[in-house]
Each structure stands twice: as C-alpha cells, then as structure tokens.
C-alpha atoms as a PDB file:
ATOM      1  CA  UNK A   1      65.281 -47.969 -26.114  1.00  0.00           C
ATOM      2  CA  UNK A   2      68.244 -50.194 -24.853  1.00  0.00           C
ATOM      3  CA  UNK A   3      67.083 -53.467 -25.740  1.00  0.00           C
ATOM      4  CA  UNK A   4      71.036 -54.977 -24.385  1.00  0.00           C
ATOM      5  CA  UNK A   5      71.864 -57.202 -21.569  1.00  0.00           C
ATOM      6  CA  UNK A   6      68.864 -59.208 -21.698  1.00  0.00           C
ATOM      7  CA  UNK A   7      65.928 -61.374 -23.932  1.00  0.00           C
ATOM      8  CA  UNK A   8      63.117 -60.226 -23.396  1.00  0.00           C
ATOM      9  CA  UNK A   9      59.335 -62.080 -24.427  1.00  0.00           C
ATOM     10  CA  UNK A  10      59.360 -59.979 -27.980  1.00  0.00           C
ATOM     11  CA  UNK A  11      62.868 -60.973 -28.767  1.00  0.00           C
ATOM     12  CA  UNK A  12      61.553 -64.945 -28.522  1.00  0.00           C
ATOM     13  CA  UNK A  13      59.581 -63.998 -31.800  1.00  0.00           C
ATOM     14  CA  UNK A  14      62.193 -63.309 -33.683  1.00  0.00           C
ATOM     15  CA  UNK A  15      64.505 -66.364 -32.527  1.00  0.00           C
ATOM     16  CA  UNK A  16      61.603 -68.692 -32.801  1.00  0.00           C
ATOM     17  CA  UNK A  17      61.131 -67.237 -36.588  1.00  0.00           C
ATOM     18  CA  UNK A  18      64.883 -67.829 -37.224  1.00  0.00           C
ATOM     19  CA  UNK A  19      65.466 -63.891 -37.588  1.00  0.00           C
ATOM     20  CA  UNK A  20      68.997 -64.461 -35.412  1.00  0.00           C
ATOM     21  CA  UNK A  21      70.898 -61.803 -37.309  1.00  0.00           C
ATOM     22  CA  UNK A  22      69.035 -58.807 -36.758  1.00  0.00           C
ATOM     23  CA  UNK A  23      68.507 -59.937 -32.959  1.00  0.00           C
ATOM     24  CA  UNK A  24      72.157 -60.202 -32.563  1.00  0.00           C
ATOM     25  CA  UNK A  25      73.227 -56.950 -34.037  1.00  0.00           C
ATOM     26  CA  UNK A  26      70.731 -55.181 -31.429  1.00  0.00           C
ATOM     27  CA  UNK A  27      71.643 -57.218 -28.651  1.00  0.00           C
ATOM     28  CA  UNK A  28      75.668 -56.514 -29.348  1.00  0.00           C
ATOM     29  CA  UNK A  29      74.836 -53.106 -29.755  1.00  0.00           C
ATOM     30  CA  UNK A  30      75.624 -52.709 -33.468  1.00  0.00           C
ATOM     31  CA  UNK A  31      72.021 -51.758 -34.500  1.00  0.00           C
ATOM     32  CA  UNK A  32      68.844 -49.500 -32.576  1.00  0.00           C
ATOM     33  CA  UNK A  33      66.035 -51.309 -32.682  1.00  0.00           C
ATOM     34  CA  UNK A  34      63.797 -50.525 -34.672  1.00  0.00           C
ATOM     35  CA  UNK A  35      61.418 -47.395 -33.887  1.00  0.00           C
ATOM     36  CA  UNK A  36      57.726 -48.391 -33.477  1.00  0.00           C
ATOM     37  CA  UNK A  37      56.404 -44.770 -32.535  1.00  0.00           C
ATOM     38  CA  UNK A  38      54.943 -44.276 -35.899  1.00  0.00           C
ATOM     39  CA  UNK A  39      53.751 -47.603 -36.202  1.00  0.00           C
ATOM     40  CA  UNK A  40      50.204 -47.182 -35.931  1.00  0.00           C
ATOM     41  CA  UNK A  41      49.305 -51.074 -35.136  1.00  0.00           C
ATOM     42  CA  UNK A  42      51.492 -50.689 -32.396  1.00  0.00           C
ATOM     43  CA  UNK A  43      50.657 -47.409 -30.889  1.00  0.00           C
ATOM     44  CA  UNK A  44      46.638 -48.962 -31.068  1.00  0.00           C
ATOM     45  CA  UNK A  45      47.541 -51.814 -29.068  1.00  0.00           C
ATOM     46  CA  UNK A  46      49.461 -49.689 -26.625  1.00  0.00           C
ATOM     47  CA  UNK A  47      46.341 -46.840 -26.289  1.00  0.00           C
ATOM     48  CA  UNK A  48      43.490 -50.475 -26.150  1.00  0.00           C
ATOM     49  CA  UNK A  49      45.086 -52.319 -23.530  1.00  0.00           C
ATOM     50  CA  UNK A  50      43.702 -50.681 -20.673  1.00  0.00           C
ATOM     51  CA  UNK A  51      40.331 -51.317 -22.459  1.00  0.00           C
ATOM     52  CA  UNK A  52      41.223 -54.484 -22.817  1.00  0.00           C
ATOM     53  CA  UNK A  53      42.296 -55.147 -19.010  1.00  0.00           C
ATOM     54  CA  UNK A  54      38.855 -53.337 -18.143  1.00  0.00           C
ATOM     55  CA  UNK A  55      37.036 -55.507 -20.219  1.00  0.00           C
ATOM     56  CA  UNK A  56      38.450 -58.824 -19.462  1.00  0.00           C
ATOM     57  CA  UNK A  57      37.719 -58.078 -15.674  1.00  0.00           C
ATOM     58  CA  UNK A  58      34.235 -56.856 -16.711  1.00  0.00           C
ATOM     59  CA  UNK A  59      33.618 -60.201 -18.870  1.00  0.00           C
ATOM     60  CA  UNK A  60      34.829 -62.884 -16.270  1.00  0.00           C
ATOM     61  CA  UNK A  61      34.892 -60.949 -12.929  1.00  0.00           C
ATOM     62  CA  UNK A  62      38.197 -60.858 -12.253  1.00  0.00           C
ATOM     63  CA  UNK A  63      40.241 -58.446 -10.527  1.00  0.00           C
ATOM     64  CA  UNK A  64      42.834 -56.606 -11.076  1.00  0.00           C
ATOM     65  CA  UNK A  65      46.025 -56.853  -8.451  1.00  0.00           C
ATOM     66  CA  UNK A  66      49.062 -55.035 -10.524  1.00  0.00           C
ATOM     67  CA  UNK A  67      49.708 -53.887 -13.949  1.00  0.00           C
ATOM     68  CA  UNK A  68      53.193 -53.556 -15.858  1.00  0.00           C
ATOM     69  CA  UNK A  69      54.921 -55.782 -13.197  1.00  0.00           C
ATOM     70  CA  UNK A  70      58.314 -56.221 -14.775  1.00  0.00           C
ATOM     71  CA  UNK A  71      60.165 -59.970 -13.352  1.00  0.00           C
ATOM     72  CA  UNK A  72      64.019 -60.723 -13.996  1.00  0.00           C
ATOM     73  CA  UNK A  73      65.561 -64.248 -14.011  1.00  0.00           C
ATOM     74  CA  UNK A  74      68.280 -66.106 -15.379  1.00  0.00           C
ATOM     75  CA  UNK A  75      67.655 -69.483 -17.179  1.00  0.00           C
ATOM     76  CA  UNK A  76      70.642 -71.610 -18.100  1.00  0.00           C
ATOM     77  CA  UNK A  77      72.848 -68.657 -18.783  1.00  0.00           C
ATOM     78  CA  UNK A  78      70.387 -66.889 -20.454  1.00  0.00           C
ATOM     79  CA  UNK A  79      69.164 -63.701 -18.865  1.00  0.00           C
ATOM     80  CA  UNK A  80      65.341 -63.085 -18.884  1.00  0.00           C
ATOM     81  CA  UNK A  81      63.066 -60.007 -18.391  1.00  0.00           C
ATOM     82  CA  UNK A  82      59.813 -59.700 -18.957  1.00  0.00           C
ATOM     83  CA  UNK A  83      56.944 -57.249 -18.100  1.00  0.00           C
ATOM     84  CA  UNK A  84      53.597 -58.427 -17.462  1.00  0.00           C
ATOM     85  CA  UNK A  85      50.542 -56.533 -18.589  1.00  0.00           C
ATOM     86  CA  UNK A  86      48.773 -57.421 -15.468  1.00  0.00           C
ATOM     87  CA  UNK A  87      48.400 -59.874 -12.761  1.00  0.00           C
ATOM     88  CA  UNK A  88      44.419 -60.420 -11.883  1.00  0.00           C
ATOM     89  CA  UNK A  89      42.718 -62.794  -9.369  1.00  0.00           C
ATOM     90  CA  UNK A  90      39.156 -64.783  -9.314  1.00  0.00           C
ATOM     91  CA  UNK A  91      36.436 -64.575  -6.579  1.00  0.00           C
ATOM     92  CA  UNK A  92      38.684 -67.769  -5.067  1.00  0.00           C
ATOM     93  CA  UNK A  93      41.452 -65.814  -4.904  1.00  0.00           C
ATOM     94  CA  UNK A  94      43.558 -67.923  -7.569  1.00  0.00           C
ATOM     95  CA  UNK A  95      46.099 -65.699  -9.576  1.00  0.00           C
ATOM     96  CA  UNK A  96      46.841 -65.604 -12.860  1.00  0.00           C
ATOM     97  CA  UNK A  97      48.839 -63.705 -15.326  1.00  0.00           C
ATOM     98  CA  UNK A  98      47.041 -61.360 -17.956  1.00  0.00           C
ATOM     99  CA  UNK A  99      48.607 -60.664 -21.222  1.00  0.00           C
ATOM    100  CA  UNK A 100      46.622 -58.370 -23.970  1.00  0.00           C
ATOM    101  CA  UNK A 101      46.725 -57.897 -27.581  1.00  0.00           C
ATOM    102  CA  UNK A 102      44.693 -56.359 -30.204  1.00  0.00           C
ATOM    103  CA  UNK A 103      44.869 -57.841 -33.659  1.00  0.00           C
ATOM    104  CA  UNK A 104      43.029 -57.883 -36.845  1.00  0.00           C
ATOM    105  CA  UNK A 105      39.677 -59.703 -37.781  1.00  0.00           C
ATOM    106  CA  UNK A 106      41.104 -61.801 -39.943  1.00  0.00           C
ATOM    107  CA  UNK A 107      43.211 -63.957 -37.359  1.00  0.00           C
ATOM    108  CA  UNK A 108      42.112 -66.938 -35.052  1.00  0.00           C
ATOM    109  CA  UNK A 109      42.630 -67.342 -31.380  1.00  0.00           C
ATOM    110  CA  UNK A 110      44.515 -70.535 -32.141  1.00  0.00           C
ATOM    111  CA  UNK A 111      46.484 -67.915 -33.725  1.00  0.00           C
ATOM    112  CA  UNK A 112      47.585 -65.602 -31.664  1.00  0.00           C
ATOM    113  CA  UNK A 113      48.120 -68.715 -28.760  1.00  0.00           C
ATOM    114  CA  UNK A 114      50.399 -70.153 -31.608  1.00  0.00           C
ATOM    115  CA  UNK A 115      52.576 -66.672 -32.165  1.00  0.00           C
ATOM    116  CA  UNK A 116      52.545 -65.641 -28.279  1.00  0.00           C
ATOM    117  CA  UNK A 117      53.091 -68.910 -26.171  1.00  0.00           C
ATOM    118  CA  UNK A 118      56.859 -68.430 -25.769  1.00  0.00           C
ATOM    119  CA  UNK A 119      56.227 -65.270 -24.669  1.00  0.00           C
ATOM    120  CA  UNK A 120      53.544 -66.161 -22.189  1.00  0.00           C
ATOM    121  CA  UNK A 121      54.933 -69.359 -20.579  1.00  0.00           C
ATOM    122  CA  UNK A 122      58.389 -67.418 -20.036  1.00  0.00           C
ATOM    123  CA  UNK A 123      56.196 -64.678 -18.014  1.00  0.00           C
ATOM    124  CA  UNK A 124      54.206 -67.503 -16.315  1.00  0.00           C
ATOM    125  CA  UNK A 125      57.952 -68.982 -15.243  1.00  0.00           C
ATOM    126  CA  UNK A 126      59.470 -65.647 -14.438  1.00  0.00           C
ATOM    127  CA  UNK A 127      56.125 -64.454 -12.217  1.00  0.00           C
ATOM    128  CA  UNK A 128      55.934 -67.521 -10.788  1.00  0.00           C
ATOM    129  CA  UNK A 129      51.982 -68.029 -12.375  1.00  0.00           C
ATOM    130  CA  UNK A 130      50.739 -71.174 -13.313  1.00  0.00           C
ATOM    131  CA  UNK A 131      48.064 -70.259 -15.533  1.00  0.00           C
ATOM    132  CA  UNK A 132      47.794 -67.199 -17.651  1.00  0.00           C
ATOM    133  CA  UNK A 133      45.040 -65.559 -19.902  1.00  0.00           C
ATOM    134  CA  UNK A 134      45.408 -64.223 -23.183  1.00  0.00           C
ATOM    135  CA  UNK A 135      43.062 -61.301 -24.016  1.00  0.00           C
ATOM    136  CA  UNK A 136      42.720 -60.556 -27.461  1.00  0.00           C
ATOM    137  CA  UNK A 137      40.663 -57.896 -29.215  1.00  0.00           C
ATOM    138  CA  UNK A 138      39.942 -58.819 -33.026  1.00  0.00           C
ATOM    139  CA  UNK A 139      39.649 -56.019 -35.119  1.00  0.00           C
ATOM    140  CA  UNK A 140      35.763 -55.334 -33.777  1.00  0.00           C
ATOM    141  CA  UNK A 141      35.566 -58.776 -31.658  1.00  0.00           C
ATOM    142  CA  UNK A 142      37.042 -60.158 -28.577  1.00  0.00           C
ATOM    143  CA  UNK A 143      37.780 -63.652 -27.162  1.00  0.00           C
ATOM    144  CA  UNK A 144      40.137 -64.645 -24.119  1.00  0.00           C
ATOM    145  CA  UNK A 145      41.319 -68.018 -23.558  1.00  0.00           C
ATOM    146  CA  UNK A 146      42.875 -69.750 -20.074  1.00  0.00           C
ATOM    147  CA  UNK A 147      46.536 -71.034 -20.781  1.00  0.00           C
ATOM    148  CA  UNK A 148      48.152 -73.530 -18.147  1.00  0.00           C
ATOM    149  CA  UNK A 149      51.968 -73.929 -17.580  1.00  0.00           C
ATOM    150  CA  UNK A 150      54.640 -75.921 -19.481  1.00  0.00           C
ATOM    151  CA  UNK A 151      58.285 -76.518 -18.182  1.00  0.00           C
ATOM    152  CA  UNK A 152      58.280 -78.608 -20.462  1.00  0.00           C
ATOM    153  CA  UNK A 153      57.809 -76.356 -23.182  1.00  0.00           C
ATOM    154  CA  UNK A 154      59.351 -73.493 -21.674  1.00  0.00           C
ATOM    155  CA  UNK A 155      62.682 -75.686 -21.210  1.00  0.00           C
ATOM    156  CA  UNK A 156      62.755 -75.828 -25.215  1.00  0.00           C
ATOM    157  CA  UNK A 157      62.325 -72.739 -25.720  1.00  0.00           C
ATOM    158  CA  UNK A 158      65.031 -71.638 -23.028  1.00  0.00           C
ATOM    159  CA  UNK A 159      67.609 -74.341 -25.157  1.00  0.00           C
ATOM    160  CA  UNK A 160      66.971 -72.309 -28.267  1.00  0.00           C
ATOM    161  CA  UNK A 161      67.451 -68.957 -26.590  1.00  0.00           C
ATOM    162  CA  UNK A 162      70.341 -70.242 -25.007  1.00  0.00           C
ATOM    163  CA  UNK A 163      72.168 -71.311 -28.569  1.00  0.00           C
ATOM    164  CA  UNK A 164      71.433 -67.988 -30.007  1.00  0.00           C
ATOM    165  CA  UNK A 165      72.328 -66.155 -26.401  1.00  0.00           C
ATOM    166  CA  UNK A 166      75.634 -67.860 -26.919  1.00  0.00           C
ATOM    167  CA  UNK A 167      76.595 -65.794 -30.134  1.00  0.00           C
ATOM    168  CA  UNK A 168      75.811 -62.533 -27.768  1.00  0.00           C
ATOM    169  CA  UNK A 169      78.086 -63.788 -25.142  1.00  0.00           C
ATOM    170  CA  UNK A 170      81.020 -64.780 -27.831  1.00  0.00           C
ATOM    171  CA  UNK A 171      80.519 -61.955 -30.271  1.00  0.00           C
ATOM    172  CA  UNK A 172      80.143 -64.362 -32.849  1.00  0.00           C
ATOM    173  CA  UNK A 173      78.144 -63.799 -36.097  1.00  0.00           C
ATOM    174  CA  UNK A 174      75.061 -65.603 -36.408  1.00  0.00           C
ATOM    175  CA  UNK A 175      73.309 -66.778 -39.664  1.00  0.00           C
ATOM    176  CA  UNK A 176      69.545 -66.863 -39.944  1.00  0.00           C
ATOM    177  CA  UNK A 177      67.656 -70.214 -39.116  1.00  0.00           C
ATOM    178  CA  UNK A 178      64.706 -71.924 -39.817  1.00  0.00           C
ATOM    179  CA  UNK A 179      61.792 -71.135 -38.196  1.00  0.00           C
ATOM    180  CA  UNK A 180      60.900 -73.656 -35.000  1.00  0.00           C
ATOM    181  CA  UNK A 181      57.674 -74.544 -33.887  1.00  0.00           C
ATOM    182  CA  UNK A 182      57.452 -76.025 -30.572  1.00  0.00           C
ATOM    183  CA  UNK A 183      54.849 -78.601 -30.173  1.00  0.00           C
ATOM    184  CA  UNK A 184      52.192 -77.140 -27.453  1.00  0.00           C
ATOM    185  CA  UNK A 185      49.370 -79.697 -27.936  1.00  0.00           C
ATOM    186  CA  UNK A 186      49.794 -81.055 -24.622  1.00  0.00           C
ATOM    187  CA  UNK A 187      49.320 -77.919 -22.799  1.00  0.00           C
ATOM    188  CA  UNK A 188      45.771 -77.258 -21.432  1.00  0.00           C
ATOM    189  CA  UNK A 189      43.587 -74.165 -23.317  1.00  0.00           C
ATOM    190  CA  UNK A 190      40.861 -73.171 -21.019  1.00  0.00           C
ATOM    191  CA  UNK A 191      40.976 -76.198 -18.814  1.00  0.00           C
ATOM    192  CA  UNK A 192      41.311 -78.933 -22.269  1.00  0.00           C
ATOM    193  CA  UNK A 193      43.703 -80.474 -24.263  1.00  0.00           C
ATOM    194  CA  UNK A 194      44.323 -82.122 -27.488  1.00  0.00           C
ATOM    195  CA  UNK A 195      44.919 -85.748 -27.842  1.00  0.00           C
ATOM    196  CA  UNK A 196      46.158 -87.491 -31.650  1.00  0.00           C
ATOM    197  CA  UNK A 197      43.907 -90.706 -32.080  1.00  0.00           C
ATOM    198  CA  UNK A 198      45.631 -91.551 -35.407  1.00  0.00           C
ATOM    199  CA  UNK A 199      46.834 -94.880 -33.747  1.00  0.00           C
ATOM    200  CA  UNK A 200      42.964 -95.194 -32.163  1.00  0.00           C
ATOM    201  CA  UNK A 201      42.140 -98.318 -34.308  1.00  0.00           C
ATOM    202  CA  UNK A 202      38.531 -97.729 -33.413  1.00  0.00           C
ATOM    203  CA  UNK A 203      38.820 -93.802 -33.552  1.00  0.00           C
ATOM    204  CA  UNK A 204      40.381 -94.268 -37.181  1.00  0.00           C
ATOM    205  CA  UNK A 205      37.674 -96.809 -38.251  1.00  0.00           C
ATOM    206  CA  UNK A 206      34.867 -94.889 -36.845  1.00  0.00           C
ATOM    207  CA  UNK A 207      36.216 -91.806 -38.702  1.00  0.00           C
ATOM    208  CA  UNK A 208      36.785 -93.267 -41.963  1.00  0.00           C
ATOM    209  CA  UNK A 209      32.443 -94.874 -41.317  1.00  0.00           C
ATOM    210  CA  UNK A 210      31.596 -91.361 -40.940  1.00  0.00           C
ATOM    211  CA  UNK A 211      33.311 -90.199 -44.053  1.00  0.00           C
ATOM    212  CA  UNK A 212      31.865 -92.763 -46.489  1.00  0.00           C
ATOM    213  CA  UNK A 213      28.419 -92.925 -44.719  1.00  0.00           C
ATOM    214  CA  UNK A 214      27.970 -89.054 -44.894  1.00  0.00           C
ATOM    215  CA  UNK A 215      25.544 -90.006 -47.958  1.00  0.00           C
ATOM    216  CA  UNK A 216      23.164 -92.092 -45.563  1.00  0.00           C
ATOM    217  CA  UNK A 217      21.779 -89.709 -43.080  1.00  0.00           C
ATOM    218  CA  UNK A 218      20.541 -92.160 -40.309  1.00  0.00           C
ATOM    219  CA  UNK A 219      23.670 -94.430 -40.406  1.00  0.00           C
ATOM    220  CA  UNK A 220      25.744 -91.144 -40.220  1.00  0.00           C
ATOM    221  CA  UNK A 221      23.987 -89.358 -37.534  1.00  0.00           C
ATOM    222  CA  UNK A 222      23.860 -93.099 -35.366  1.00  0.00           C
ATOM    223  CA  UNK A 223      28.220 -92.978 -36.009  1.00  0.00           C
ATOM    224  CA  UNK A 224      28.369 -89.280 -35.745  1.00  0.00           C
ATOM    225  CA  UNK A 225      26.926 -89.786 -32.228  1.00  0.00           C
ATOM    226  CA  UNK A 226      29.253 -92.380 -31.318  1.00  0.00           C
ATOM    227  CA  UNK A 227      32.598 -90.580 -32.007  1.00  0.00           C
ATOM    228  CA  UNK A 228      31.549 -87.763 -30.314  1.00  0.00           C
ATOM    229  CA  UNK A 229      31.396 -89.872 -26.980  1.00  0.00           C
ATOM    230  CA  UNK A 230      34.484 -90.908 -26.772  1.00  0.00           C
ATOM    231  CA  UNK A 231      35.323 -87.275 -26.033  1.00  0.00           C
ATOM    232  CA  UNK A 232      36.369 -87.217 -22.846  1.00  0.00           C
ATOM    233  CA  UNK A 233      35.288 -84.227 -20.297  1.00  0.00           C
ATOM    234  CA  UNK A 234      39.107 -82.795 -20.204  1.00  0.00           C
ATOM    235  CA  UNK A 235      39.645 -83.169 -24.035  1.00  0.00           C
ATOM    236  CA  UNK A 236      39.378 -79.704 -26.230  1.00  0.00           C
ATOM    237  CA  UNK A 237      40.451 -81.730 -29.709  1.00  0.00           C
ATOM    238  CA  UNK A 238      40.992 -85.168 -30.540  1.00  0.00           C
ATOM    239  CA  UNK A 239      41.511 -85.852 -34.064  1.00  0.00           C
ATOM    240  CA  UNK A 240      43.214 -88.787 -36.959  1.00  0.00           C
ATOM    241  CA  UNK A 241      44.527 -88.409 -40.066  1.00  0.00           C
ATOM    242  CA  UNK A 242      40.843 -88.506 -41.447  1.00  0.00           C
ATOM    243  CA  UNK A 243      38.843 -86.059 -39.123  1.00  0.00           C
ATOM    244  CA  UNK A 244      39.294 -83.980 -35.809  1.00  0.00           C
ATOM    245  CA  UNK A 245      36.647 -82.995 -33.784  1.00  0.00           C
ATOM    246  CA  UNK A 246      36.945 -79.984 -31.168  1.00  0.00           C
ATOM    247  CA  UNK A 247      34.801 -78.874 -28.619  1.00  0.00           C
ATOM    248  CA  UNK A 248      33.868 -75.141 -28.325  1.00  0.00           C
ATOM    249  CA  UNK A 249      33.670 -73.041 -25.055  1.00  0.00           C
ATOM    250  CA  UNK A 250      30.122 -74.340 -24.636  1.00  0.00           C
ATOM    251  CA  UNK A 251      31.139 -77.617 -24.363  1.00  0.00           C
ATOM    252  CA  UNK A 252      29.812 -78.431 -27.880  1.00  0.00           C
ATOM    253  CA  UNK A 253      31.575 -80.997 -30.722  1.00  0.00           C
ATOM    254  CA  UNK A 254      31.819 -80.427 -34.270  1.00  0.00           C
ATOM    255  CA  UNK A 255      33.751 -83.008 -36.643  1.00  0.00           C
ATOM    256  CA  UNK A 256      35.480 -81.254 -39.248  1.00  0.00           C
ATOM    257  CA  UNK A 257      36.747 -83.650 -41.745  1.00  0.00           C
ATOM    258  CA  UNK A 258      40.048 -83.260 -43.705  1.00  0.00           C
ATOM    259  CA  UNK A 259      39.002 -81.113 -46.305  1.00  0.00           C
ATOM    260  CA  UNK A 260      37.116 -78.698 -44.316  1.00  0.00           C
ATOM    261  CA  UNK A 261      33.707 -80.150 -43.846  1.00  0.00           C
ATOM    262  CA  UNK A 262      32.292 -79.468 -40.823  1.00  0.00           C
ATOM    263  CA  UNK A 263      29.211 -81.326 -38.699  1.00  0.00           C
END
C-alpha cells in the first residue's frame, strides 16, 4: 500500500507516540509499511466492523447514510486524508461520524478515547462532523461513547504533524521523540465533561471530610451526599487531588478516592 503524499489518522499514532523515524522512512519512500495481512488482530477488526456498524445502529437507532467515505484536506501545510468508517444519522436527522474498533477485554473505554482522539477529531474536521461516536467491541463486550469537536485540540495536534511533516517536505532525518499527550478533558464524552476542583476550597475540604470520616458511617453518608450535589447536570468527572467522582451513563456518582476506593 502507498502510504506517500499524505498523513493519514493511523500515522497520528505513531507521531503522537514519538515513533518519527519509522514514519518518515515510509512517508519518503525508503521503507513499505509494514504488512498487516497476517496480523490476525487486524484482519478481526477488519471482518467485525460491519457487525459492529449493524450493531451500533441496532443499539441506539441510528441510521446508516455512507460507509468508507474517504475526505482530503490540507491543514497548515500538512496534507490530510482520512476514511471514515461510516457516517450515521438520529431520528432528528443530526449527523455524526462513526468510527469502530474491536479490542481486547482487558482495556477501558477511557482507553481507547485516549489512543484514538487524534484520529477521530481530524475525521470530525475533515468531514465536516461535529460530533462523532466511537464503537468499540471488547473482547466479548461492547460500549459506544458520543465524542464532541475540538479545534482546539485538533489545532495541536495539526502543530505536531506539521513539525514532523516538515522533515518529509525537507528530506531531513528525524530522531524519535517523546511521546505527547494532548490534554482532552475539556472535550464533551457523551454530552459531559470533566472539571479539576483541586483549587475548590470547599470541594478539597469536603473531600478530605469524606476521607477521614469514612470510619463514621452517618457523618460519611450526610458528606458523601453533599459532594455529590455539587455535580452539575453537564459534568461527567469532577475530581481534587484527594478524590474524583464520575458519573456513569445512568446518570449515577461514585467517589473513588486516591487509592482506589470506590463509594
């Protein structure tokens, strides 16, 4: 496969991981990329996906409008390509983008949103989509969760593509980086956010109450109570040094304190 010319959402793993090197000798021609034909994670997720389109629209009553839709743009010198697993639309008629994967039962949803956001929001830009779902199949399980749009976030990840795109353009060696992890906590999952209360003075005082009155049940359960209200409707996570409390899909809280004690 000629992977030249362009960056497309896979490459943005390897430049957010730092792998430059081996991205550059592909893109400049001086390596194949790697064949994935006998990979047999790969070839799973390839032969699931329409499952996993099928299903999603079967869970949430969506519908399908196009599959495989492949979108071209160039970003700040960079040029982007991208193909989109599908494109799928709710009983309103909003439109969102649909992007699949199958994984193993041992990872999280927070996860797989953490490994595949680049990839997502640059298909969200490039289809012109301001929300996308990510449908994942866990080993035996399956979850999907509602992303919303970033510029914001997309516009660092376009500045790092663009410093390694450079190299391409000049023919200059690269050397590996760091990895780079791009901050998403402001960006909506499935309609909430996340919101750091560590300079809450009565968050932070609440939450260290509830840690040292765990041992008195009724004065716990009254403080318990009270940190969970302030909550608010849009809020997914909110969370100090000392605790963080999420709500689930359901709408329910549980504090999990620093340590991994959960209530």
């Amino acid at each position: 496969m000629n992977r030249q010319g362009f960056i497309g959402g896979s490459d943005l793993y390897s430049i957010m991981r730092g792998d430059w090197h081996d991205l550059w000798l592909v893109k400049t021609g001086r390596k194949q990329p790697d064949d994935l034909s006998h990979i047999f994670k790969v070839n799973l997720g390839t032969q699931t996906e329409q499952f996993n389109i099928d299903w999603f629209c079967r869970d949430t009553g969506h519908t399908v409008m196009a599959q495989q839709s492949e979108f071209e743009q160039t970003l700040r010198g960079v040029p982007f390509k991208g193909t989109v697993d599908a494109l799928v639309y709710d009983e309103q008629g909003q439109t969102y983008l649909l992007e699949c994967k199958h994984t193993s039962s041992n990872r999280r949803m927070a996860d797989m949103i953490e490994s595949y956001m680049p990839q997502i929001q640059l298909y969200m830009h490039l289809s012109n989509m301001n929300k996308a779902h990510l449908s994942v199949i866990f080993g035996n399980d399956y979850d999907h969760a509602q992303i919303d749009r970033s510029t914001a976030y997309l516009s660092e990840i376009v500045d790092l593509t663009a410093a390694f795109w450079q190299h391409v353009v000049d023919d200059t060696e690269p050397t590996n980086t760091n990895a780079v992890r791009v901050d998403w906590s402001a960006i909506k999952i499935d309609g909430l956010k996340i919101r750091d209360a560590s300079k809450d003075n009565q968050f932070t005082s609440l939450a260290y109450d509830y840690c040292m009155s765990m041992p008195e049940a009724k004065k716990h359960d009254v403080i318990k109570k009270e940190l969970r209200s302030m909550i608010a409707d849009d809020e997914r996570e909110v969370f100090c040094d000392i605790l963080a409390i999420k709500r689930d899909k359901r709408g329910a809280c549980r504090i999990t304190v620093t340590g991994g004690t959960d209530d």
